[in-house]
Protein backbone atom coordinates (compact mmCIF):
# COMPACT_ATOMS: atom_id res chain seq x y z
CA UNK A 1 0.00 0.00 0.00
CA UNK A 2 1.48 3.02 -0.84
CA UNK A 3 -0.07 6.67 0.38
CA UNK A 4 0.68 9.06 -2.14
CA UNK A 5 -0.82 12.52 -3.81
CA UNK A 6 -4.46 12.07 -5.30
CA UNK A 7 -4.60 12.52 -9.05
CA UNK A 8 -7.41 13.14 -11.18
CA UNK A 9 -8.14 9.24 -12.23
CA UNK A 10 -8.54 8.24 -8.49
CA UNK A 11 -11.69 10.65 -8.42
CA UNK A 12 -13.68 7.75 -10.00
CA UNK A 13 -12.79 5.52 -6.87
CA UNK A 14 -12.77 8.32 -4.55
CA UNK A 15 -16.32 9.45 -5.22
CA UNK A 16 -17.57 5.96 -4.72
CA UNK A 17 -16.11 5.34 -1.41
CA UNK A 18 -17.19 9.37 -0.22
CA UNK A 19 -20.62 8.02 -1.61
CA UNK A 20 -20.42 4.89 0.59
CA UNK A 21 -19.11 6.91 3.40
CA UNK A 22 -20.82 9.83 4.54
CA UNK A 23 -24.87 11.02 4.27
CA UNK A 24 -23.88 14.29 2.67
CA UNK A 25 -21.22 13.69 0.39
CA UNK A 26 -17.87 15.95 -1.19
CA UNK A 27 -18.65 16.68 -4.88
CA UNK A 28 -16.54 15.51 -7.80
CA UNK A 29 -15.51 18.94 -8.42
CA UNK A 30 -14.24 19.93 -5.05
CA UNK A 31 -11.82 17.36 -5.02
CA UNK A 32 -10.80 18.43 -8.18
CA UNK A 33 -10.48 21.56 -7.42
CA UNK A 34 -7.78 20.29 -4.40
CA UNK A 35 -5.92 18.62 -6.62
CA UNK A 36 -5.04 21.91 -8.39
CA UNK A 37 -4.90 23.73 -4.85
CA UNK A 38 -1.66 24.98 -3.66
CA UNK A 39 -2.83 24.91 -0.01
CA UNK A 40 -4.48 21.32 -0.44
CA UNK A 41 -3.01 17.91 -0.07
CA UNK A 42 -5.40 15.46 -1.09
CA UNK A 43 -4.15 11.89 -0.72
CA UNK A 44 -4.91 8.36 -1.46
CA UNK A 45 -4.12 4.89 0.05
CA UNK A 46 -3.33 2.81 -3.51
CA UNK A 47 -3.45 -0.84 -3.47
CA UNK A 48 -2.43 -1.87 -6.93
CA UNK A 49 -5.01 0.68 -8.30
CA UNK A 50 -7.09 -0.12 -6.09
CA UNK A 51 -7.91 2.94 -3.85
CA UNK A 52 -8.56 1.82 0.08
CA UNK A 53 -9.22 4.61 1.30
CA UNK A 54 -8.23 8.82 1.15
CA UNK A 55 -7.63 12.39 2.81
CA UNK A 56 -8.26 15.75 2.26
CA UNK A 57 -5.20 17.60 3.73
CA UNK A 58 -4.68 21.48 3.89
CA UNK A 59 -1.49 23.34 5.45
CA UNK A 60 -2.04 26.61 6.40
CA UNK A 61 0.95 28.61 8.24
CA UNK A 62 1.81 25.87 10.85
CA UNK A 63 -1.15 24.23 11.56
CA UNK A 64 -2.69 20.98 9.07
CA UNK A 65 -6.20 20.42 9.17
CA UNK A 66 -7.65 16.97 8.22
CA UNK A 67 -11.28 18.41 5.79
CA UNK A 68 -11.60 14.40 4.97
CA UNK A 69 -10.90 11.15 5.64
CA UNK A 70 -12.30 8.14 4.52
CA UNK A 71 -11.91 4.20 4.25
CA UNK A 72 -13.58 2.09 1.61
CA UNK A 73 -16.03 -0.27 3.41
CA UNK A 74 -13.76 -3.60 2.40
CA UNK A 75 -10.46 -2.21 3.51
CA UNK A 76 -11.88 -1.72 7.49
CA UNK A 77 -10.41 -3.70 9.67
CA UNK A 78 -7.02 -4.75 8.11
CA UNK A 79 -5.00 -1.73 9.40
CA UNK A 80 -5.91 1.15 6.65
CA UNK A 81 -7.35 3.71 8.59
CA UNK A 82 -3.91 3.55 10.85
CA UNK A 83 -1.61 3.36 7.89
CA UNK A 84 -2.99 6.61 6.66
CA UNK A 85 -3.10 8.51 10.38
CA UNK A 86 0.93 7.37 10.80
CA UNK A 87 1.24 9.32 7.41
CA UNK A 88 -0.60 12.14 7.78
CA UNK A 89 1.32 12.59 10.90
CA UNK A 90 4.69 12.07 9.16
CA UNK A 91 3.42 14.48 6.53
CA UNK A 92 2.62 16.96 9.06
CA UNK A 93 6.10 16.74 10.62
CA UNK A 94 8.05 16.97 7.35
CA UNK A 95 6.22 20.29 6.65
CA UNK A 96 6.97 21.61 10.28
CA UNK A 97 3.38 22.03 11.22
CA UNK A 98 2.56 22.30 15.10
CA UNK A 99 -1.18 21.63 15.32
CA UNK A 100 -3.50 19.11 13.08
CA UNK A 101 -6.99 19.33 13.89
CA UNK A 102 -10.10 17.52 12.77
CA UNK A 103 -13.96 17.40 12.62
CA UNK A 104 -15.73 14.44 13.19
CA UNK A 105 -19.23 13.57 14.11
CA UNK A 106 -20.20 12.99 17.08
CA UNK A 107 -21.99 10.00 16.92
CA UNK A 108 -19.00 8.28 15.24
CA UNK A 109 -17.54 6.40 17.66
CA UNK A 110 -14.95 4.09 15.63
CA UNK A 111 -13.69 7.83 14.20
CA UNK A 112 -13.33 8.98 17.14
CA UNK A 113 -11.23 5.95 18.60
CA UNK A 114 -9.01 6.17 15.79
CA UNK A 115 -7.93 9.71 16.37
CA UNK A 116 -7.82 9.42 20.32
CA UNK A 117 -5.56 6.41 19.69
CA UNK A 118 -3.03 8.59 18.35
CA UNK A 119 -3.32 11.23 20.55
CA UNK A 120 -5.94 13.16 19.70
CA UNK A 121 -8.18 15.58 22.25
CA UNK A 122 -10.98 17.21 21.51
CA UNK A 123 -10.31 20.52 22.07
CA UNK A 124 -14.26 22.10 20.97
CA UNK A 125 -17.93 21.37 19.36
CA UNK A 126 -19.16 23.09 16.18
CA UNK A 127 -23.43 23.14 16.83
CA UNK A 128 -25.01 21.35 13.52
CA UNK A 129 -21.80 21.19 11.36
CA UNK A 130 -23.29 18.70 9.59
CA UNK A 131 -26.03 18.91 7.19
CA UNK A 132 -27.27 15.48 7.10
CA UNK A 133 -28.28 14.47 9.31
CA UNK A 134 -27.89 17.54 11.12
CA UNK A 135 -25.45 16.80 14.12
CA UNK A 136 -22.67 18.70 15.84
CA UNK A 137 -18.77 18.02 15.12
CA UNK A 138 -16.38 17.35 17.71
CA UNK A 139 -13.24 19.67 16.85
CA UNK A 140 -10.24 17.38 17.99
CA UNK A 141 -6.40 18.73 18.07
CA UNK A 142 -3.00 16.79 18.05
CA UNK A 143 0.37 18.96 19.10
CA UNK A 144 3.33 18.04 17.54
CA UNK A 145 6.05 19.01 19.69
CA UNK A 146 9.13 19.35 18.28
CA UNK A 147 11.91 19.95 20.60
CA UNK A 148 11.52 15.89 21.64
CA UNK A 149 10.09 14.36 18.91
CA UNK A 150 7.43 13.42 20.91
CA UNK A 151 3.95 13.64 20.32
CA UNK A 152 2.10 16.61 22.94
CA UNK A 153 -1.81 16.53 23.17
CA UNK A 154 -3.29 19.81 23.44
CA UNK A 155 -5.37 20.91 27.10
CA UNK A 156 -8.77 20.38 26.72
CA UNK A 157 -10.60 23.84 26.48
């Protein structure tokens, strides 16, 4: 499995999984539109061509913020979902970002597992972030510290 940049023939695969996914779905054009975005790092998890799963990445200043993340139904289970969080933290090193922050639902438990696993905290709520169904987001923050290596959760506010 290789995690690499998201080109414009893995938005075929990419749409189906977001479809599978989530209620209220990206369009095709606004992960086009990241591809070609200076500020956006949209990646894939490629199995032979096959795509397992993907993330929408942007790095502003120091700070990354996860917009997407996703995991194609077949592919849960076997270590995918990790694979891509151990990248997206390397990622976030190599471009000397501090902070990466999320949004998840709250009602998504396994999500939420995932990120506290690697030391996520959530750190605020957003009231009815999401559309559909309408439910609030749990903002969740990582701290990368750097003088140790080591990996710092932000306080809880």
């Amino acid at each position: 499995m290789i995690f690499r940049k998201m080109k414009e023939q893995d938005l075929e695969q990419v749409i189906s999984i977001e479809k599978e996914c989530f209620p209220d779905p990206w369009s095709y054009l606004s992960f086009k539109s990241d591809i070609h975005n200076e500020m956006a790092l949209p990646m894939v998890l490629d199995f032979d061509g096959s795509i397992a799963g993907y993330s929408s990445l942007y790095i502003v200043a120091d700070e990354l913020q996860i917009g997407n993340f996703a995991v194609r139904a077949e592919s849960r289970g076997h270590g995918a979902a990790k694979l891509m969080m151990e990248e997206i933290i390397k990622i976030a090193r190599n471009r000397d970002c501090s902070t990466i922050y999320l949004e998840v639902r709250e009602s998504n438990n396994p999500a939420i597992k995932l990120y506290s696993s690697f030391g996520f905290k959530q750190v605020g709520r957003r009231k009815n972030y999401y559309r559909s169904p309408k439910e609030n987001a749990i903002v969740m923050a990582k701290e990368i510290a750097w003088s140790t290596g080591l990996i710092v959760p932000k306080k809880v506010l």
